[in-house]
Protein backbone atom coordinates (compact mmCIF):
# COMPACT_ATOMS: atom_id res chain seq x y z
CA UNK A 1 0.00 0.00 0.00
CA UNK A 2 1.46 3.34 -0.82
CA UNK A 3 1.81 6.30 1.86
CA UNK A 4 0.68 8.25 -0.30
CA UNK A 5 -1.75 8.12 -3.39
CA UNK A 6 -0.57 9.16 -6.91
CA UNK A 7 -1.66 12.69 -7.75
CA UNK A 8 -1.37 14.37 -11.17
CA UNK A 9 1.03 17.13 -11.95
CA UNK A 10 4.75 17.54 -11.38
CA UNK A 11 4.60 14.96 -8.87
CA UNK A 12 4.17 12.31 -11.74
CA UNK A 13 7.03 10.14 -13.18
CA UNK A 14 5.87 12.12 -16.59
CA UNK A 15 6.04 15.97 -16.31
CA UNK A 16 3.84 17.33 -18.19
CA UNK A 17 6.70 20.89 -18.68
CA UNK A 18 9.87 20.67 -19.14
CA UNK A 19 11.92 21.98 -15.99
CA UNK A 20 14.42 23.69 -18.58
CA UNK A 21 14.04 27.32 -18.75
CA UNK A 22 16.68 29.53 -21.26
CA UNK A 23 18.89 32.20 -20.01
CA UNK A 24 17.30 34.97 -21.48
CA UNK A 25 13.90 33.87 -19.52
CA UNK A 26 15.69 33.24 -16.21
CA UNK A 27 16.70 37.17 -16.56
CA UNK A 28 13.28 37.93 -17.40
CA UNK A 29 11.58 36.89 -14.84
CA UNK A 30 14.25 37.97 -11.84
CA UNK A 31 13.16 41.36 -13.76
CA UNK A 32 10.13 41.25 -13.23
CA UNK A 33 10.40 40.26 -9.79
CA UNK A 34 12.69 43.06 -8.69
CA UNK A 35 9.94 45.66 -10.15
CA UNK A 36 6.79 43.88 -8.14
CA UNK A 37 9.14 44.68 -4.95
CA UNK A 38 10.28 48.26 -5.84
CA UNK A 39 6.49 49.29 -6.95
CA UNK A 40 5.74 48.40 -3.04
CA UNK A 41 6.43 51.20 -0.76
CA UNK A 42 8.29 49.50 2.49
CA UNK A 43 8.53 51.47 5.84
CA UNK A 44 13.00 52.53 6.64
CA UNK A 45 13.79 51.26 10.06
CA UNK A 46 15.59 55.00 9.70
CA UNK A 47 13.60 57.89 8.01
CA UNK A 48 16.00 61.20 8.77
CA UNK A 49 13.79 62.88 5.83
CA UNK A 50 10.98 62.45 7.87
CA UNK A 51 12.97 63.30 11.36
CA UNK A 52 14.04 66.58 9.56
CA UNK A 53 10.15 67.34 8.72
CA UNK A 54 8.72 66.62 11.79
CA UNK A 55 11.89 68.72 14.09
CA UNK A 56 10.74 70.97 11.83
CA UNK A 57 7.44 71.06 12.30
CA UNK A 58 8.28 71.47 16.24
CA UNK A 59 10.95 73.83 15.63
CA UNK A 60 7.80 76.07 13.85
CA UNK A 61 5.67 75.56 16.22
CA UNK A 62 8.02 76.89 19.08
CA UNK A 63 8.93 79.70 17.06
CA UNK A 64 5.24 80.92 16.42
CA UNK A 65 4.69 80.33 20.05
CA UNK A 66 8.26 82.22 21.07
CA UNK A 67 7.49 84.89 18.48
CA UNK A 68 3.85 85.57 20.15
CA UNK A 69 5.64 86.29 23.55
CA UNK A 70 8.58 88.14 22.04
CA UNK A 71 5.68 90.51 20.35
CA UNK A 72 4.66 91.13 23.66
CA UNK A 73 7.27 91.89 24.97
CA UNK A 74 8.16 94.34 22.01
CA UNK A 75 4.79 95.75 22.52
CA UNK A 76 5.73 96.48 26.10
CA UNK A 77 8.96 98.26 24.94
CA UNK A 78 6.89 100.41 22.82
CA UNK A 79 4.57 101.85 24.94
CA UNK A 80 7.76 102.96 27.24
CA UNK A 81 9.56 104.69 24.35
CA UNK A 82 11.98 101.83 23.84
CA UNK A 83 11.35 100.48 20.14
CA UNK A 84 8.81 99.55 18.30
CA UNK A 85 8.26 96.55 16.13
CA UNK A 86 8.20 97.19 12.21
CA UNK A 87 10.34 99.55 10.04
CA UNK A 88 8.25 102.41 8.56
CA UNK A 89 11.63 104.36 8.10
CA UNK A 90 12.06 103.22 4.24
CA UNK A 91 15.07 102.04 4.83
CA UNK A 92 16.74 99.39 2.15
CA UNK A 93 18.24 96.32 3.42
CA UNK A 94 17.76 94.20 6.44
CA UNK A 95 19.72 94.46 9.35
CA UNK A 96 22.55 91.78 10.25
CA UNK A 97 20.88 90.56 13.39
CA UNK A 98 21.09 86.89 14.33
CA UNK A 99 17.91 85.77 16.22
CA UNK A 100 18.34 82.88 18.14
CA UNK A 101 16.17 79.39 18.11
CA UNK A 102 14.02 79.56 20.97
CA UNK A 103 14.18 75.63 20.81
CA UNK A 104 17.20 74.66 23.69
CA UNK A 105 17.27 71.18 21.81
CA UNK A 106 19.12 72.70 19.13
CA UNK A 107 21.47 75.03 20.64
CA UNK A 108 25.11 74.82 19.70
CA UNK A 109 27.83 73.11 22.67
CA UNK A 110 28.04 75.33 25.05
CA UNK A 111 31.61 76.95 24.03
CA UNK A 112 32.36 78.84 27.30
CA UNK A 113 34.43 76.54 29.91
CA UNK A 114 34.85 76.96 33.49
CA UNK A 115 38.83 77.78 34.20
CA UNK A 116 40.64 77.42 37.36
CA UNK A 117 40.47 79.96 39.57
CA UNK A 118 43.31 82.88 39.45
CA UNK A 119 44.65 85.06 42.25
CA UNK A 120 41.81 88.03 42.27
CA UNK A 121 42.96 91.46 40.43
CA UNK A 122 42.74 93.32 43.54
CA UNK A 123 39.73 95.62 42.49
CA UNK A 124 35.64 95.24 42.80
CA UNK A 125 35.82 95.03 39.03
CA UNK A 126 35.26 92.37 36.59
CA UNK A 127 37.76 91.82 34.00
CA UNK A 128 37.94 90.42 30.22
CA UNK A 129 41.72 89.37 29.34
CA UNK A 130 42.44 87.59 26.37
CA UNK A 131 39.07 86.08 26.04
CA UNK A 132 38.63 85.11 29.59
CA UNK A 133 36.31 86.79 31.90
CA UNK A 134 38.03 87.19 35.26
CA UNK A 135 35.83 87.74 38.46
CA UNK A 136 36.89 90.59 41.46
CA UNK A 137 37.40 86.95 43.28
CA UNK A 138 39.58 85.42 40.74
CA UNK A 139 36.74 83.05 39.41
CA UNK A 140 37.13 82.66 35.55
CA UNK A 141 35.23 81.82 32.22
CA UNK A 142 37.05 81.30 29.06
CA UNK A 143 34.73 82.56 26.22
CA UNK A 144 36.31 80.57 23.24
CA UNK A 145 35.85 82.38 20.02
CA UNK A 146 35.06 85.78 20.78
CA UNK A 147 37.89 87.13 19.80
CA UNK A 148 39.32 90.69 20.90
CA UNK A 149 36.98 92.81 22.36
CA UNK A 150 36.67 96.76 23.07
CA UNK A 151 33.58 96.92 25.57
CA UNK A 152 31.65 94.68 27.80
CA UNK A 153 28.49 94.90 29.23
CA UNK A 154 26.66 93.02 32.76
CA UNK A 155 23.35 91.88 31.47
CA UNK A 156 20.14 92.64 33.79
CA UNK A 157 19.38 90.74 36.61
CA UNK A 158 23.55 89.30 36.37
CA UNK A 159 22.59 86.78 33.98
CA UNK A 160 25.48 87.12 31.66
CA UNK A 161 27.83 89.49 29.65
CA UNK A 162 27.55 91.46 26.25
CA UNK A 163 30.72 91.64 24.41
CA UNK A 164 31.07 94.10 21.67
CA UNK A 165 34.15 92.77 19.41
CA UNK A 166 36.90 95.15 18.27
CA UNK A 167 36.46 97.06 15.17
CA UNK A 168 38.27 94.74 11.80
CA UNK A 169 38.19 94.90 7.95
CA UNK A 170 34.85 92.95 8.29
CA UNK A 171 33.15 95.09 11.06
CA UNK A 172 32.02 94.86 14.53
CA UNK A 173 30.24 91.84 16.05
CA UNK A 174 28.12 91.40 19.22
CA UNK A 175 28.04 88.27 21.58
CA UNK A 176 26.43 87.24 24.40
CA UNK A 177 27.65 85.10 26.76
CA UNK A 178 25.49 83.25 29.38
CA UNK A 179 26.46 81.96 32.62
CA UNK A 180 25.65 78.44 31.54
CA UNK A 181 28.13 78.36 29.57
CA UNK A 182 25.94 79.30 26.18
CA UNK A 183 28.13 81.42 23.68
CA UNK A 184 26.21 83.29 20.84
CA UNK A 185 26.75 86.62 18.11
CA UNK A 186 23.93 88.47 18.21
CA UNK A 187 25.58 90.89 15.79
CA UNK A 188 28.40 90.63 12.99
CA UNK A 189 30.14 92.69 10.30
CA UNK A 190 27.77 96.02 12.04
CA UNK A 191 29.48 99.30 11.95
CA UNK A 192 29.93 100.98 15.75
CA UNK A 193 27.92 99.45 18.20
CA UNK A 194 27.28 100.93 21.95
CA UNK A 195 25.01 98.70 24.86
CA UNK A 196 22.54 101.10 27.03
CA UNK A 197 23.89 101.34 30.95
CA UNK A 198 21.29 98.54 32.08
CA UNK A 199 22.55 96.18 29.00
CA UNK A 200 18.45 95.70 27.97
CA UNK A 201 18.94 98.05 24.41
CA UNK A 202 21.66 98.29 21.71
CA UNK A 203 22.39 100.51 19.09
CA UNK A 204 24.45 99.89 15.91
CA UNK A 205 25.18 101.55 12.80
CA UNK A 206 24.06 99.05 9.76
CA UNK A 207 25.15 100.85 6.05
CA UNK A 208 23.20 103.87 6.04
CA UNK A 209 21.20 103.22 9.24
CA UNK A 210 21.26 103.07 12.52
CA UNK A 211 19.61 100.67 14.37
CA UNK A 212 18.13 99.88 18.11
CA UNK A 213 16.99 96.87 19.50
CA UNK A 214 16.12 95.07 22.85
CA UNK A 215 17.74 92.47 24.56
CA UNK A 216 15.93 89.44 25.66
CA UNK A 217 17.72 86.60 26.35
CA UNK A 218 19.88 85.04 23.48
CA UNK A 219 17.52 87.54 20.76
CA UNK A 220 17.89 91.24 19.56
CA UNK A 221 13.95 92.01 19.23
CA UNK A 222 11.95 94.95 18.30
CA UNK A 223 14.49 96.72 15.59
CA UNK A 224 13.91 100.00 14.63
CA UNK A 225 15.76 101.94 12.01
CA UNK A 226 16.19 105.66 11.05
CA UNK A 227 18.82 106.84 8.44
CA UNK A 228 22.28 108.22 8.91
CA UNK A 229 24.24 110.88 7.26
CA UNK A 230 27.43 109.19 5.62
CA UNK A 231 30.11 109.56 8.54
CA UNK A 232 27.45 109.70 12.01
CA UNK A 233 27.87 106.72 14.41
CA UNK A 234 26.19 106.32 17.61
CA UNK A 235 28.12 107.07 20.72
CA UNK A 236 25.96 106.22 23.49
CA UNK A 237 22.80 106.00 25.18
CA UNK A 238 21.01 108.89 26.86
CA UNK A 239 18.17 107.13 28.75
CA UNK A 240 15.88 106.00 25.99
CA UNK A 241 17.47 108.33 23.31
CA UNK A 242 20.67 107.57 21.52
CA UNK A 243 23.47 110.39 20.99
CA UNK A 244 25.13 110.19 17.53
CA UNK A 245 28.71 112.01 16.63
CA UNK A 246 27.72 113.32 12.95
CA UNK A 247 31.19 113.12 12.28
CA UNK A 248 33.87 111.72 14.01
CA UNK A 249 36.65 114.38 12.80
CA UNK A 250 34.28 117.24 13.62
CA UNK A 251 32.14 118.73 16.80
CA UNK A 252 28.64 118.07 16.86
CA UNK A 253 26.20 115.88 17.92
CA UNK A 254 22.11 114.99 17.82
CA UNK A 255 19.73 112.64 19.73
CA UNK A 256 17.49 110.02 18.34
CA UNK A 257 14.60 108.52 20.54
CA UNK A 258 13.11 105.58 18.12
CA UNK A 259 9.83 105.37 18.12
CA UNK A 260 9.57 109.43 17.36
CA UNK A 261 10.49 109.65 13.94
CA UNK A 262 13.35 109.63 12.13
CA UNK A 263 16.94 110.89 13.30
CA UNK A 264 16.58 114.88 13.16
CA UNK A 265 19.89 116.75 12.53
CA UNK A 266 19.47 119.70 15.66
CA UNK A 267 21.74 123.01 16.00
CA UNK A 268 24.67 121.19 17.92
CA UNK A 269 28.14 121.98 15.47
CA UNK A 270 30.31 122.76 18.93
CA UNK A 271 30.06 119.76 21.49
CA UNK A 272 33.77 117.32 20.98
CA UNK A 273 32.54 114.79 23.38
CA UNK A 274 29.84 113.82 25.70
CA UNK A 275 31.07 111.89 29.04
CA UNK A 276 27.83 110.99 30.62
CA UNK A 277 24.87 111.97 32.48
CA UNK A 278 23.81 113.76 35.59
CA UNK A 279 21.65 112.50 38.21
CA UNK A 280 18.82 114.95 36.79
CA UNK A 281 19.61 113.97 32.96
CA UNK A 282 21.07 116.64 31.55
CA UNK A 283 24.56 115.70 29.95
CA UNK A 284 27.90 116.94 30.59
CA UNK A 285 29.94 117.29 27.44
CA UNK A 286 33.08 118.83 26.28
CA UNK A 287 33.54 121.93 23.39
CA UNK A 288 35.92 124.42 21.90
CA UNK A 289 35.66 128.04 23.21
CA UNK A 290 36.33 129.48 19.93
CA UNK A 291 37.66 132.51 21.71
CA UNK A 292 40.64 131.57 23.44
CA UNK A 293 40.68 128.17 21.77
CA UNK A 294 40.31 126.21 24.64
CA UNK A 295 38.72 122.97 25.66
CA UNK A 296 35.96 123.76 27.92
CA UNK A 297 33.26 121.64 29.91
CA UNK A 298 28.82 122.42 29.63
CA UNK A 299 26.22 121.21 30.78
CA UNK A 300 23.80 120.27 27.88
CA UNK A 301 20.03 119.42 28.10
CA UNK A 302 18.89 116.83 26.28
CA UNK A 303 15.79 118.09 25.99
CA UNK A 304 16.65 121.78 23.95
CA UNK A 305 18.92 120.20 21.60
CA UNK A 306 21.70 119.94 23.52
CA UNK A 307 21.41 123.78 24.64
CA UNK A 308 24.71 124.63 26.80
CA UNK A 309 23.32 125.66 30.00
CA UNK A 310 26.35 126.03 32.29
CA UNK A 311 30.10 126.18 30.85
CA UNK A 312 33.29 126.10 32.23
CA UNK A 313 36.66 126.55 31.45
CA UNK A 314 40.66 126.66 33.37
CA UNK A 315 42.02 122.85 32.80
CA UNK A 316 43.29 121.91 29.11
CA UNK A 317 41.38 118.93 28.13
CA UNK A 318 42.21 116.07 25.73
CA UNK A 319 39.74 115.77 22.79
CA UNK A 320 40.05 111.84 22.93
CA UNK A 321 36.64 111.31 24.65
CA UNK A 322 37.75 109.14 27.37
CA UNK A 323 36.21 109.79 30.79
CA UNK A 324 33.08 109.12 32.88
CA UNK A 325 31.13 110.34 36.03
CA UNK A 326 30.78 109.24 39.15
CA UNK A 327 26.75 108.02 39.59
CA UNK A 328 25.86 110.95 42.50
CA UNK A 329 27.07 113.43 39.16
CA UNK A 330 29.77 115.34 41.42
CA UNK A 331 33.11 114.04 39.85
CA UNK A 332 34.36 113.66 35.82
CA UNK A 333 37.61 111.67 35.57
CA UNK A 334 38.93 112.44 32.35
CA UNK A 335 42.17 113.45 30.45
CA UNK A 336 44.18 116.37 30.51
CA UNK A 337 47.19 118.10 30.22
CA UNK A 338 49.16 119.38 33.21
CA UNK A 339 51.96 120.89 32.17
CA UNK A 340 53.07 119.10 28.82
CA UNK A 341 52.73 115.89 30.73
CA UNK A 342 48.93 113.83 29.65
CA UNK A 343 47.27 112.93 32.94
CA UNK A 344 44.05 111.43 33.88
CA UNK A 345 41.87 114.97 35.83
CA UNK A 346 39.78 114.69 38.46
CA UNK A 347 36.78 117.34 38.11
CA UNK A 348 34.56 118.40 40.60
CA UNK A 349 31.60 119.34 38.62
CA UNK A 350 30.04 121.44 41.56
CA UNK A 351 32.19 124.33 40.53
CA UNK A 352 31.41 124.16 37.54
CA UNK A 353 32.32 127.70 36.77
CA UNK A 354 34.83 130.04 34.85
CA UNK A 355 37.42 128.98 38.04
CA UNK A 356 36.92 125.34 36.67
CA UNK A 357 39.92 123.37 38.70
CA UNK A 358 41.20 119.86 38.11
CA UNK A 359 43.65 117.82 39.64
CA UNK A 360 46.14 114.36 38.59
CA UNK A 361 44.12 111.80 39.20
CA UNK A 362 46.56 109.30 37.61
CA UNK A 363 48.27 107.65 34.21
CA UNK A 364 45.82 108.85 30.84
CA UNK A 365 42.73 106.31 30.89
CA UNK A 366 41.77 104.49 27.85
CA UNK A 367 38.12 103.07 27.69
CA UNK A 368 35.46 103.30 30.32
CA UNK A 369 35.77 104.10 33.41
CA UNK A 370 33.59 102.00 36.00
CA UNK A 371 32.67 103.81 39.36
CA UNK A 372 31.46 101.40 41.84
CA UNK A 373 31.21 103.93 44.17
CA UNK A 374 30.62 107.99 44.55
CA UNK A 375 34.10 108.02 45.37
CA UNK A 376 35.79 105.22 44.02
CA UNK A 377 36.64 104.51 40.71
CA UNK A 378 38.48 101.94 38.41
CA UNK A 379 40.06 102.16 34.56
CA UNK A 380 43.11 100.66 32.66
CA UNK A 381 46.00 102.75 31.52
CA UNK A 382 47.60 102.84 28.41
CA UNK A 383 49.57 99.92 29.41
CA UNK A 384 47.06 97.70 30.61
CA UNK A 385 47.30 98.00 34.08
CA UNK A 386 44.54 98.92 36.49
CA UNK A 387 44.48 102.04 38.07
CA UNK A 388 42.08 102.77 41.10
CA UNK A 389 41.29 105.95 42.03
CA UNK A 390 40.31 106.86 45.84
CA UNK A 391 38.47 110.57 45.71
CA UNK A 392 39.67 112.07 48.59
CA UNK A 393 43.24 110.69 48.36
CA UNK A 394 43.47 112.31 44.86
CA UNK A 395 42.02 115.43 46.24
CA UNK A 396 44.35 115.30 49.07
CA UNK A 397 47.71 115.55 46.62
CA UNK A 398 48.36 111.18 46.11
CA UNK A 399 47.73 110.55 42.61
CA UNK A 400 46.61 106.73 41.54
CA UNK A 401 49.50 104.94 40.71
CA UNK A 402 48.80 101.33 38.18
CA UNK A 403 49.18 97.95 39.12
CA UNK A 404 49.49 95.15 36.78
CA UNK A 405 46.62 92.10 36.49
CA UNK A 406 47.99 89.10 37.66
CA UNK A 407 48.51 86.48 35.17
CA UNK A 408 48.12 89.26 31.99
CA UNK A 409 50.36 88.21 29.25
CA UNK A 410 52.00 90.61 27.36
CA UNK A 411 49.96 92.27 24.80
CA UNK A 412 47.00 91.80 26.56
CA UNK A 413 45.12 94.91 27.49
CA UNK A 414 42.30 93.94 29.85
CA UNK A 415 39.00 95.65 29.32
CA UNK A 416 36.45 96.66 32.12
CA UNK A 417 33.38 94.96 32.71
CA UNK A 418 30.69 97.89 32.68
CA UNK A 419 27.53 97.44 34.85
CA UNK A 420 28.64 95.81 37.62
């Protein structure tokens, strides 16, 4: 008995087809094969296309959601005079602002690293020396990649640093710097670029324009714009307002509050400099008495168009710019002559008066000048030391004298941290 009963078919002892197939058949039907499977669409154990889509799609989503709250926030600014969002100036061209992703998932490696601490630079000052941010206690943060820089800035609330890059053949940049270590430009290849007292606005010239933004965070938001003639450049900020040089080789200045218009050029053809503000907001400023040829000191008020309303005149002045004033508005340290010898002045702005009187104070100053105090102040030298000036030991006959910054190499010219 068989297992299995006969069946018809292949199975048989008698094929009914040959089992010989040709070449050319063999390749036809592999063919054919191949094209069934490609015409079916099979699932990737690894789609990056669609990974790219849908980060996108979050990546938009946080942005319109961002962008909502950074409105408000720029609506906020308006309504206090700050900026305003929009450009209704006419001006051609965008800005060179970077705007940073409000999605953290995507942020760069954090480029700033924690160094070991130094010996302190014996002042209440923060430093920035060769790329590393040195603490009044010696702690330190190396900001890799910033390159040289001519100004920094404490943001609000002590959250970080603003770093305004020295001027090169491509133009001035702006950074921020985080205390977590986050390292970003806000701004590159802009023409001068000054940070208001608080660190919360900046100004920058852009071509022909001159812009001002807020700071939030890692963003600049809210630009406004206004035109410039060919060779003005912002200087600094006067409250909301921002004083522009019209030309750097010539006196004269003019104020621009964005938000009111566009930059109006005023009367002002006589002010050299402008060296801060008083406790009551008028500005004291520097000009030529065309008379006796003289550097002089006035009080201007912002509010006239920079109407002199108080001169006066005895010390010979440098026409650098350099100086600053001490927040209660009583003392300018800035540079002078005494004899044929340059000097850093002491001014006591009280007397302001035609028997103006100044006395050493110390070495020239270059840069800012940071008064942590009403009678203590702190700048570097044309050397790169720090000098620290005491009030009423200048006023009693000692001069400052410099000390170096410990660790400093040389070439290195350490810059003050302003806002602190």
């Amino acid at each position: 008995m068989k297992a299995f009963p006969s069946r018809s078919g292949n199975l048989t002892g008698h094929p009914p087809r040959p089992y010989q197939v040709r070449p050319d058949e063999l390749d036809d039907a592999v063919r054919e094969t191949l094209s069934h499977q490609v015409a079916v669409a099979r699932p990737l154990s690894a789609d990056p296309a669609g990974q790219a889509i849908r980060r996108a799609n979050r990546i938009r989503r946080r942005r319109t959601a961002g962008g909502l709250a950074l409105a408000a926030v720029a609506t906020v600014l308006v309504s206090t005079g700050m900026a305003q969002l929009g450009d209704d100036s006419g001006g051609q061209g965008t800005p060179i602002v970077v705007i940073g992703d409000p999605d953290p998932s995507v942020r760069p490696i954090p480029s700033a690293t924690v160094a070991a601490p130094a010996p302190s630079p014996g002042t209440s000052v923060d430093l920035l020396v060769g790329g590393t941010l040195i603490s009044a206690d010696g702690e330190r943060l190396e900001l890799a990649g910033v390159g040289p820089a001519e100004a920094v800035h404490l943001l609000p609330g002590d959250a970080g640093w603003l770093v305004v890059g020295a001027p090169t053949t491509a133009g001035r940049s702006l950074w921020v710097a985080q205390r977590d270590g986050l390292v970003q430009v806000l701004l590159a290849g802009a023409g001068a670029i000054v940070v208001a007292p608080d660190g919360r606005q900046v100004a920058w010239r852009d071509g022909t324009n001159l812009l001002v933004a807020g700071v939030v965070g890692t963003q600049l938001i809210g630009p406004v714009r206004t035109p410039l003639p060919a060779d003005a450049e912002p200087v600094r900020f006067v409250g909301d307002s921002v004083l522009v040089r019209l030309d750097p080789g010539r006196a004269g200045h003019a104020l621009w509050r964005p938000g009111a218009g566009q930059l109006t050029v005023g009367t002002d053809r006589s002010t050299l400099s402008v060296y801060g503000a008083l406790p009551d907001g008028r500005l004291v400023g520097q000009f030529s008495a065309a008379a006796t040829r003289k550097t002089c000191l006035a009080v201007l008020d912002p509010k006239r168009d920079l109407k002199r309303v108080g001169t006066g005149c005895g010390p010979q002045l440098s026409q650098d710019g350099a100086g600053g004033i001490s927040p209660d508005g009583r003392w300018l340290l800035v540079n002078g002559w005494v004899g044929k010898a340059t000097r850093a002045l002491l001014v006591d702005l009280h007397r302001l008066g035609p028997d103006l009187t100044a006395v050493p104070a110390g070495p020239p100053l270059t840069g800012a000048v940071a008064w942590m105090t009403e009678s203590d102040a702190t700048y570097v030298d044309g050397a790169g030391q720090l000098v620290r000036v005491d009030v009423d030991r200048v006023r009693a006959g000692k001069p400052a004298q410099p000390a170096p910054v410990p660790g400093v190499q040389p070439g290195d010219r350490p810059v003050l941290v302003t806002g602190s």
